[in-house]
C-alpha atoms as a PDB file:
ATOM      1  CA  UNK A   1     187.153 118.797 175.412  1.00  0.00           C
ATOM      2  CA  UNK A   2     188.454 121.309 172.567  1.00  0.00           C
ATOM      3  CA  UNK A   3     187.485 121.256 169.312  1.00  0.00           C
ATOM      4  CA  UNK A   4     189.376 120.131 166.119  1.00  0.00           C
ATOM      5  CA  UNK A   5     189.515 122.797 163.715  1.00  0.00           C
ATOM      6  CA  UNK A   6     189.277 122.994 160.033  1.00  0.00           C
ATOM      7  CA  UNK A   7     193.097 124.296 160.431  1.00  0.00           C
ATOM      8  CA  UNK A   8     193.579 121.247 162.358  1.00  0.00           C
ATOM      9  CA  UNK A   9     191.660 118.972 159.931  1.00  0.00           C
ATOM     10  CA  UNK A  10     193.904 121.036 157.051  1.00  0.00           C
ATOM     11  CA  UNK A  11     197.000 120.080 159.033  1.00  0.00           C
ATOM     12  CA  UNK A  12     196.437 116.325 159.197  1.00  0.00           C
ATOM     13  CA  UNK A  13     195.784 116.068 155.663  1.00  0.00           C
ATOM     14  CA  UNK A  14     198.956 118.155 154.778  1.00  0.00           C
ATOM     15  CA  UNK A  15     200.943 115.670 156.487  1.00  0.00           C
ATOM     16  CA  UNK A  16     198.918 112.902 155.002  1.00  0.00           C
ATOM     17  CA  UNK A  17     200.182 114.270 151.872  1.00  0.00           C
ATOM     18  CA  UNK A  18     203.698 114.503 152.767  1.00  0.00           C
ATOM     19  CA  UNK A  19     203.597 111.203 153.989  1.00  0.00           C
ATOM     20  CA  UNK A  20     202.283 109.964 150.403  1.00  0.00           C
ATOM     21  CA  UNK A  21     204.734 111.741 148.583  1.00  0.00           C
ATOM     22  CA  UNK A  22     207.709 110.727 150.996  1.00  0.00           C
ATOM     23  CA  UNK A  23     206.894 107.041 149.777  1.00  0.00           C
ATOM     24  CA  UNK A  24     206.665 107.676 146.159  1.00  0.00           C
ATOM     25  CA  UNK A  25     210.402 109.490 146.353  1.00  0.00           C
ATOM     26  CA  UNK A  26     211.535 106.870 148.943  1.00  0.00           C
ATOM     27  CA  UNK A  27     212.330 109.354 151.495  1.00  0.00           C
ATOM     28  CA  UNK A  28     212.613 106.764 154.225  1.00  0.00           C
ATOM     29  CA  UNK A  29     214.163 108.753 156.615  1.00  0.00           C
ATOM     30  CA  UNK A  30     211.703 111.559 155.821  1.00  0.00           C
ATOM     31  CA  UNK A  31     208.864 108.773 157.115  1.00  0.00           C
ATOM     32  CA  UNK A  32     211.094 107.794 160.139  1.00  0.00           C
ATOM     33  CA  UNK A  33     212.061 111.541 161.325  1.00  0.00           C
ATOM     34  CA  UNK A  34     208.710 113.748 160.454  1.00  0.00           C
ATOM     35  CA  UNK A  35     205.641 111.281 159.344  1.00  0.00           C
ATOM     36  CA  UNK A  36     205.254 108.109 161.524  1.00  0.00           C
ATOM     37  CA  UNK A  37     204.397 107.544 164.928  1.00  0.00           C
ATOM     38  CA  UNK A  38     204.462 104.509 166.826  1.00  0.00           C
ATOM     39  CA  UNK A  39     202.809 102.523 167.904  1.00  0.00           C
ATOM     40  CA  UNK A  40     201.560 101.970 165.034  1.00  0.00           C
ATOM     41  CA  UNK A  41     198.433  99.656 164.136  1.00  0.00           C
ATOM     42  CA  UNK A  42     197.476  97.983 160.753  1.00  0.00           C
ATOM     43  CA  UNK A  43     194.451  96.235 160.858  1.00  0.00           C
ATOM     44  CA  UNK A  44     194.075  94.150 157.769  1.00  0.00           C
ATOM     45  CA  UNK A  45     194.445  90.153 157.466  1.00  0.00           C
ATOM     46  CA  UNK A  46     196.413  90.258 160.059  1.00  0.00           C
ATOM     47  CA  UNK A  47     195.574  92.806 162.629  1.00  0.00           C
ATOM     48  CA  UNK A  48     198.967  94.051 164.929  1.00  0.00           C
ATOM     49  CA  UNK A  49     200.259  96.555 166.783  1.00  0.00           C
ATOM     50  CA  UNK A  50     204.381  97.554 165.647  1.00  0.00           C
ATOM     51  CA  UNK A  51     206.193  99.192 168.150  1.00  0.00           C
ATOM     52  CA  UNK A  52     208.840 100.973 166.545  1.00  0.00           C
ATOM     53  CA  UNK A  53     208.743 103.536 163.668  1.00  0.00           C
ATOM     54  CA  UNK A  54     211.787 101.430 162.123  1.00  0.00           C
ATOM     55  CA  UNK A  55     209.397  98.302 161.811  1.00  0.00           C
ATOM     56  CA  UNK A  56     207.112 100.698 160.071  1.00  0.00           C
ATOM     57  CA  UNK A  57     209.050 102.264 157.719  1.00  0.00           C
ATOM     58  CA  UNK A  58     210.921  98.371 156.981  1.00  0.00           C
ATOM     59  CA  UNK A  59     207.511  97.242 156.316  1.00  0.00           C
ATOM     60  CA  UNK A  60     206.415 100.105 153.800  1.00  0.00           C
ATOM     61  CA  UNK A  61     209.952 100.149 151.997  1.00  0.00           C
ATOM     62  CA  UNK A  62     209.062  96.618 151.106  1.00  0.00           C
ATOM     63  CA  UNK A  63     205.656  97.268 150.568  1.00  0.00           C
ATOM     64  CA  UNK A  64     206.870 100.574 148.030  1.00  0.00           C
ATOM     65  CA  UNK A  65     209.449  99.195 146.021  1.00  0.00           C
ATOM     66  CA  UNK A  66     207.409  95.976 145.720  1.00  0.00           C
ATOM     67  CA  UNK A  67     205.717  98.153 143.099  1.00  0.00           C
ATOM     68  CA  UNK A  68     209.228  99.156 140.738  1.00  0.00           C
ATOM     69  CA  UNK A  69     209.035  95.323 138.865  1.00  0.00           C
ATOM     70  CA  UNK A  70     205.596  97.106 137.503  1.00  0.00           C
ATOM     71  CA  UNK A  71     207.325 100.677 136.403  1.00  0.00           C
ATOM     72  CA  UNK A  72     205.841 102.542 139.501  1.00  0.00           C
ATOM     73  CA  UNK A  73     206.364 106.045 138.934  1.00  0.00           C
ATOM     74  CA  UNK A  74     203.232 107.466 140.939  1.00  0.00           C
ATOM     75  CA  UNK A  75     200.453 107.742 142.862  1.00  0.00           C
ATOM     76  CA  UNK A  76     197.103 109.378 142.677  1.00  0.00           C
ATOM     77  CA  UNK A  77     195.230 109.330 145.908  1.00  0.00           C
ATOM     78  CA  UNK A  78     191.337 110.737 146.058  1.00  0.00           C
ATOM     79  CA  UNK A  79     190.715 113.717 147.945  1.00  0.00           C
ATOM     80  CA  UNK A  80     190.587 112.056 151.980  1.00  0.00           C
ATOM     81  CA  UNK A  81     187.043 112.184 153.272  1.00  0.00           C
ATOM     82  CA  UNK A  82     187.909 113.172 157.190  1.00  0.00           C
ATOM     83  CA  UNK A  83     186.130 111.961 160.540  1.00  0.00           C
ATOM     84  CA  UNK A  84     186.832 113.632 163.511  1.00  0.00           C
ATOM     85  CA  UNK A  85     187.538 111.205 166.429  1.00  0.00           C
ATOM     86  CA  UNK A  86     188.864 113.568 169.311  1.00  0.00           C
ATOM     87  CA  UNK A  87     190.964 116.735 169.678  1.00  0.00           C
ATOM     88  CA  UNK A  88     193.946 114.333 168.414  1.00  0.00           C
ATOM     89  CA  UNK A  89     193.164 111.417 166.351  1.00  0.00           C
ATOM     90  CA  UNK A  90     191.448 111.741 162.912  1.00  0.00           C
ATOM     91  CA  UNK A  91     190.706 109.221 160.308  1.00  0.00           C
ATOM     92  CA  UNK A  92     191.533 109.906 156.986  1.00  0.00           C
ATOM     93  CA  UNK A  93     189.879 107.788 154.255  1.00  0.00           C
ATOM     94  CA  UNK A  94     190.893 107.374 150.768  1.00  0.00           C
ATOM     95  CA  UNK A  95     191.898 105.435 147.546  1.00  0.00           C
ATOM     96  CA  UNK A  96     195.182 105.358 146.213  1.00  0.00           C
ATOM     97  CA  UNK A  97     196.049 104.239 142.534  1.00  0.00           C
ATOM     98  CA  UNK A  98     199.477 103.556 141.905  1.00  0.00           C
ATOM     99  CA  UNK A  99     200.507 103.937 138.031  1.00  0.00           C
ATOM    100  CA  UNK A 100     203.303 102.979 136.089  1.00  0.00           C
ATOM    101  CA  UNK A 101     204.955 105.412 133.890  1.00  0.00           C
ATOM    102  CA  UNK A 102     202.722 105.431 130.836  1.00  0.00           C
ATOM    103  CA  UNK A 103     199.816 106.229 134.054  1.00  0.00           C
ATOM    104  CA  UNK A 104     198.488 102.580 133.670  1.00  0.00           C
ATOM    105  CA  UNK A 105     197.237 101.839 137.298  1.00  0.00           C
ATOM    106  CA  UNK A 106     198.903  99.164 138.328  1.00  0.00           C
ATOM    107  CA  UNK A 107     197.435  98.535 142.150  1.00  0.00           C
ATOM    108  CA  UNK A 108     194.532  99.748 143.393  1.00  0.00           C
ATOM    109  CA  UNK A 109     194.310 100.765 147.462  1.00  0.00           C
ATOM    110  CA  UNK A 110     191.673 102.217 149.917  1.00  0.00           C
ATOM    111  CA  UNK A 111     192.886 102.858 152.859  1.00  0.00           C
ATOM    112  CA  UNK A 112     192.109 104.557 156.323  1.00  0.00           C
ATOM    113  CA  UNK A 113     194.852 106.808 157.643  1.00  0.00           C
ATOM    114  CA  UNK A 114     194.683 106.915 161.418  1.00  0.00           C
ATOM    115  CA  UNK A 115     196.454 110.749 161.898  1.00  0.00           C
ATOM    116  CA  UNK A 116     197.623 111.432 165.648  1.00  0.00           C
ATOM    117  CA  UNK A 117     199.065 114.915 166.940  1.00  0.00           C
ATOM    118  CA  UNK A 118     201.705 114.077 168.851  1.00  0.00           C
ATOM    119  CA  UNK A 119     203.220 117.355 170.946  1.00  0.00           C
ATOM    120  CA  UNK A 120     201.365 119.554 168.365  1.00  0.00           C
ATOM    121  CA  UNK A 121     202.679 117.738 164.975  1.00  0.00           C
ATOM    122  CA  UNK A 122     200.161 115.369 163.382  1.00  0.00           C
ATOM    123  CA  UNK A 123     201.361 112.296 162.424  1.00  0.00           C
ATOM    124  CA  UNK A 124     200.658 108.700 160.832  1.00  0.00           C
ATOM    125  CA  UNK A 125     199.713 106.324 163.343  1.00  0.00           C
ATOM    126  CA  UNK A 126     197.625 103.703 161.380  1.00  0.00           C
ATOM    127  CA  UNK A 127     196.580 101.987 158.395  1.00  0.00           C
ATOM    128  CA  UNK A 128     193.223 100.491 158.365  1.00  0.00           C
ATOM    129  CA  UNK A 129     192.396  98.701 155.289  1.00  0.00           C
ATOM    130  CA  UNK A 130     189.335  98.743 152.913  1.00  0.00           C
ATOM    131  CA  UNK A 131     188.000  96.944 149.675  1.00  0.00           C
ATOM    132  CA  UNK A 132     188.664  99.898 146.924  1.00  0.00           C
ATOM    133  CA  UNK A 133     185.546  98.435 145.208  1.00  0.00           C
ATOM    134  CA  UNK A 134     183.621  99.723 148.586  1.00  0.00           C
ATOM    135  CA  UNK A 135     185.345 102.967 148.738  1.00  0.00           C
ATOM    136  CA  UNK A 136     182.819 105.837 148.697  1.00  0.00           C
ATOM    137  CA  UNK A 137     184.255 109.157 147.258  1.00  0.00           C
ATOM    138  CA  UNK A 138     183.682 111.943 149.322  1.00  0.00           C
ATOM    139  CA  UNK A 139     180.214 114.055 148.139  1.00  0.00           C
END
């Protein structure tokens, strides 16, 4: 089996941070086109599998501009600790504060990014959920 590189690793986590960014602009269509694949699996309270990217993005557009009643203007998200899982799927672990305009947090996330390359573009292709209080910055 071939290796992931640290170009590969570098890759993922670009696109990770396109992906963030995409959902503090509310680029939807930048998510649907470029950043999601499906299926896609959250595992949180309720573990599932969603078969379409539309579901996805639906589900994070509510999820996003859940946060405007609060002032959202941001979000800060730690430098991703990686694990390798194959050639194409990496985990990308982090925590996410979202902050209002004056930089208040409002919500507080950690969060594991499953990343898939799909035909040689990496991709978002899960959201595993952690307690931010557990969260272990990378050393």
């Amino acid at each position: 089996m071939a290796q992931t590189s640290d170009a590969d690793v570098r890759s993922a986590v670009a696109v990770f941070e396109r992906y963030n960014q995409a959902l503090v602009d509310k680029d939807y269509s930048q998510l649907r086109t470029h950043l999601l694949h499906a299926p896609f699996v959250i595992v949180d309270d309720t573990p599932r599998v969603i078969a379409t990217v539309d579901a996805v993005v639906a589900g994070l557009q509510k999820t996003r501009e859940s946060l405007d009643a609060a002032g959202y203007a941001t979000t800060r998200v730690s430098v991703p600790r990686t694990s390798v899982l194959s050639r194409d799927r990496l985990l990308l672990n982090c925590r996410l504060l979202h902050l209002n305009r004056e930089g208040a947090v409002i919500a507080e996330r950690a969060n594991f990014y499953l990343m898939v390359r799909v035909a040689g573009t990496w991709k978002v292709g899960g959201i595993i959920s952690e307690d931010p209080e557990r969260f272990e910055a990378p050393r």
